[in-house]
Protein backbone atom coordinates (compact mmCIF):
# COMPACT_ATOMS: atom_id res chain seq x y z
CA UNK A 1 -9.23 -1.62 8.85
CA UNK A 2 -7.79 -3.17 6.12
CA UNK A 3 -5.91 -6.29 5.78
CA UNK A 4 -3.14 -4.92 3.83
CA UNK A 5 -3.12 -2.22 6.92
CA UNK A 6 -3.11 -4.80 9.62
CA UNK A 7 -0.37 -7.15 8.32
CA UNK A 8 2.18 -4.19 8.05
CA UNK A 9 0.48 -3.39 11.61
CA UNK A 10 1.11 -7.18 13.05
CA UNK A 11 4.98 -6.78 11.23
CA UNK A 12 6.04 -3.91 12.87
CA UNK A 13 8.25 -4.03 15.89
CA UNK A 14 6.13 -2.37 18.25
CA UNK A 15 3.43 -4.86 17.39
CA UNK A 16 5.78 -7.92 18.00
CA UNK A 17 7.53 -6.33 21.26
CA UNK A 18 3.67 -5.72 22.70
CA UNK A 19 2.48 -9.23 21.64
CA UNK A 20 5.94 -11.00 23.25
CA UNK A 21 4.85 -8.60 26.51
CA UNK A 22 1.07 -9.27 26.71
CA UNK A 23 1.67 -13.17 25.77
CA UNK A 24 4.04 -13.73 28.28
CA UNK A 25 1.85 -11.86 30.75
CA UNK A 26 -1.09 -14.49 30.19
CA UNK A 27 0.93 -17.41 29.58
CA UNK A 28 2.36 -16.52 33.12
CA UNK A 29 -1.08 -16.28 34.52
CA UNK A 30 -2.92 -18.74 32.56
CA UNK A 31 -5.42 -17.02 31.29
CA UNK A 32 -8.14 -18.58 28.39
CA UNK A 33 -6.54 -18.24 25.06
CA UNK A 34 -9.47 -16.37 23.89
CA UNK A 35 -8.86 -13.38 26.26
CA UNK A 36 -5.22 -13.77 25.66
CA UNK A 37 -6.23 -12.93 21.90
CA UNK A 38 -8.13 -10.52 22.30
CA UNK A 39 -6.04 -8.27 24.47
CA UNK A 40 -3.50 -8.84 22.30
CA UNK A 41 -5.28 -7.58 19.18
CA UNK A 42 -6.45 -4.60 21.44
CA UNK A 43 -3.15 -3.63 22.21
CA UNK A 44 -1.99 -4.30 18.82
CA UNK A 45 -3.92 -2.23 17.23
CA UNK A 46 -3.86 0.71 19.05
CA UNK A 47 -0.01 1.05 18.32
CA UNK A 48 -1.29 1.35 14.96
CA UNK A 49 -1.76 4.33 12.48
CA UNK A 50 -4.97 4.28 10.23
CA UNK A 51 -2.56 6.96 7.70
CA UNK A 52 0.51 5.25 7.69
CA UNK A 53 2.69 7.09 5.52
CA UNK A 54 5.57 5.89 3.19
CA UNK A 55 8.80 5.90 3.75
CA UNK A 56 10.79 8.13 1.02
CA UNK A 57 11.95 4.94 -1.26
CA UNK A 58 8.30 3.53 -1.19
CA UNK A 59 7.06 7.02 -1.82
CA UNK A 60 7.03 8.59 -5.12
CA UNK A 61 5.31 11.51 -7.36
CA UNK A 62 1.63 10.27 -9.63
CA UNK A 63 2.74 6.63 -9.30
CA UNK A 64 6.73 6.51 -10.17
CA UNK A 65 9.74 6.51 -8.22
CA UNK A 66 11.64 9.62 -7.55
CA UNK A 67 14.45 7.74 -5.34
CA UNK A 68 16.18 4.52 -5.93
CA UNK A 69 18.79 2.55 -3.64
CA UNK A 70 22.03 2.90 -4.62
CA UNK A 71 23.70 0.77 -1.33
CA UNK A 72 22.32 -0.85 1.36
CA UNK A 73 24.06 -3.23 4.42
CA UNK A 74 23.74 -3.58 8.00
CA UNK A 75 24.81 -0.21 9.21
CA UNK A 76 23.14 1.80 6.57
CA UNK A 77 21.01 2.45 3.67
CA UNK A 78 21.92 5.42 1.14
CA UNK A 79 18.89 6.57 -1.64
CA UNK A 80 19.60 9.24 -4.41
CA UNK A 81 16.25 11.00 -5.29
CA UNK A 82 15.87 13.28 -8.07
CA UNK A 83 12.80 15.64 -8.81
CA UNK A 84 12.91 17.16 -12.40
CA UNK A 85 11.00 20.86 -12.72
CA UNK A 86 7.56 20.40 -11.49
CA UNK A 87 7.82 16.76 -9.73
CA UNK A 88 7.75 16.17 -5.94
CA UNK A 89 7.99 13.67 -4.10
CA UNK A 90 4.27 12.58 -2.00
CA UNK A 91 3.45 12.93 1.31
CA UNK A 92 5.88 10.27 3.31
CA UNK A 93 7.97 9.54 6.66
CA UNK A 94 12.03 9.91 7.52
CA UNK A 95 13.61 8.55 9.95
CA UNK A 96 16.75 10.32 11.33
CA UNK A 97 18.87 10.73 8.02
CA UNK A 98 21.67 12.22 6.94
CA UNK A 99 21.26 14.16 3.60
CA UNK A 100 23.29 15.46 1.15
CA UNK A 101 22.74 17.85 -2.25
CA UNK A 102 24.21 17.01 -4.99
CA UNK A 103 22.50 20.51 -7.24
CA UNK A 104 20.67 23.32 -6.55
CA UNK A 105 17.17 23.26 -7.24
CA UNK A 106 14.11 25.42 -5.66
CA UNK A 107 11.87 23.25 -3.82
CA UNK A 108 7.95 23.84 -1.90
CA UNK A 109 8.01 22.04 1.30
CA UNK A 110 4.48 21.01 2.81
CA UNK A 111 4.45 19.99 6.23
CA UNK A 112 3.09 20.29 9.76
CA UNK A 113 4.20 23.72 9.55
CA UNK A 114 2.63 24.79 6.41
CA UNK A 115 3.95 25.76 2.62
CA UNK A 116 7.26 27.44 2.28
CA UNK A 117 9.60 27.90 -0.28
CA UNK A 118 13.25 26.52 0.26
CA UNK A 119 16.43 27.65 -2.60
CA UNK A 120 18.73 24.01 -2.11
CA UNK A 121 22.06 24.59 -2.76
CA UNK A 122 24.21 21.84 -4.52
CA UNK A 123 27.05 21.00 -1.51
CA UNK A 124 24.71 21.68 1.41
CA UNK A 125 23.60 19.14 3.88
CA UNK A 126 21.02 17.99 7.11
CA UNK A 127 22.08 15.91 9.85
CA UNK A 128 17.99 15.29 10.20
CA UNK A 129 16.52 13.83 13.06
CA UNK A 130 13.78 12.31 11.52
CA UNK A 131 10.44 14.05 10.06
CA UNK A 132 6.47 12.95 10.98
CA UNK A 133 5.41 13.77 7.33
CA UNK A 134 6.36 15.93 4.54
CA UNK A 135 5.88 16.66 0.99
CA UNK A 136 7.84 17.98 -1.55
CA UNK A 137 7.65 19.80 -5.17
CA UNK A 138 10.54 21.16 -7.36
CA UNK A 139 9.14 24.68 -8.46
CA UNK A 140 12.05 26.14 -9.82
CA UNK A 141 13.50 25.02 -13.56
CA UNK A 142 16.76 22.88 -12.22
CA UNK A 143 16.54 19.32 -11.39
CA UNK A 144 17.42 18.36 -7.73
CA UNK A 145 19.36 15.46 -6.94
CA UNK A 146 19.39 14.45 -3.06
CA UNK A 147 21.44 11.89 -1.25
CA UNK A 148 19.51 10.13 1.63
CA UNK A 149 21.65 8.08 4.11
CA UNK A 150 20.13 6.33 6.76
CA UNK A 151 21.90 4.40 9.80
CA UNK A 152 20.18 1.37 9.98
């Protein structure tokens, strides 16, 4: 495992709600640091993916950004993506979202379901509740621009 891979392991919530759990648990019982550690690290890691995806701001199409931030507070965060003719968006993560179209645009969606073929029309919108993995490719000869907003 990598170390890049096990520092945004050791960050994540899960990670830091199981070692609070587990370190309270030996604390309580006194165990030997040494065990204490290496439970920890067991449990740790097993919370973790090996494929952790992107989420859809960190993810992009051959190395640059298809969504940027316009806002972002307490309560939410709101991204407008755009994919040109023949640019997608890589394999990535949502959490639940609300999204919004701002154009029309035919887009090929790849997921756990396979490849299909999805006309977007400019007005329509997803109350989402979140999605595993994805990926995305504008096929048609409109450019799509998307509104993401996510409750934070």
């Amino acid at each position: 495992m990598s170390n890049k891979l096990l520092t945004t392991c050791l960050r994540s919530d899960v990670a830091l709600r199981r070692i609070s759990r587990i370190g309270l648990l030996f604390t309580r019982l006194k165990a030997a640091p040494l065990l204490a550690a290496t439970f920890c690290g067991i449990f740790v890691l097993a919370g973790c993916s090996t494929t952790r995806l992107p989420d859809p701001l960190a993810a992009g199409w051959h190395g640059k950004p298809v969504c940027e931030r316009v806002h972002e507070d307490q309560r939410h965060r709101i991204l407008r993506c755009t994919f040109p003719p023949n640019v997608g968006h890589e394999r990535h993560f949502h959490a639940p979202h609300f999204g919004y179209a701002l154009t029309s645009a035919r887009m090929q969606i790849t997921d756990k379901d396979g490849v299909r073929v999805v006309d977007v029309t400019g007005g329509s919108r997803t109350d989402n509740p979140g999605v595993d993995w994805h990926e995305i490719l504008n096929v048609g000869d409109t450019t799509l621009i998307y509104l993401l907003v996510e409750p934070r």
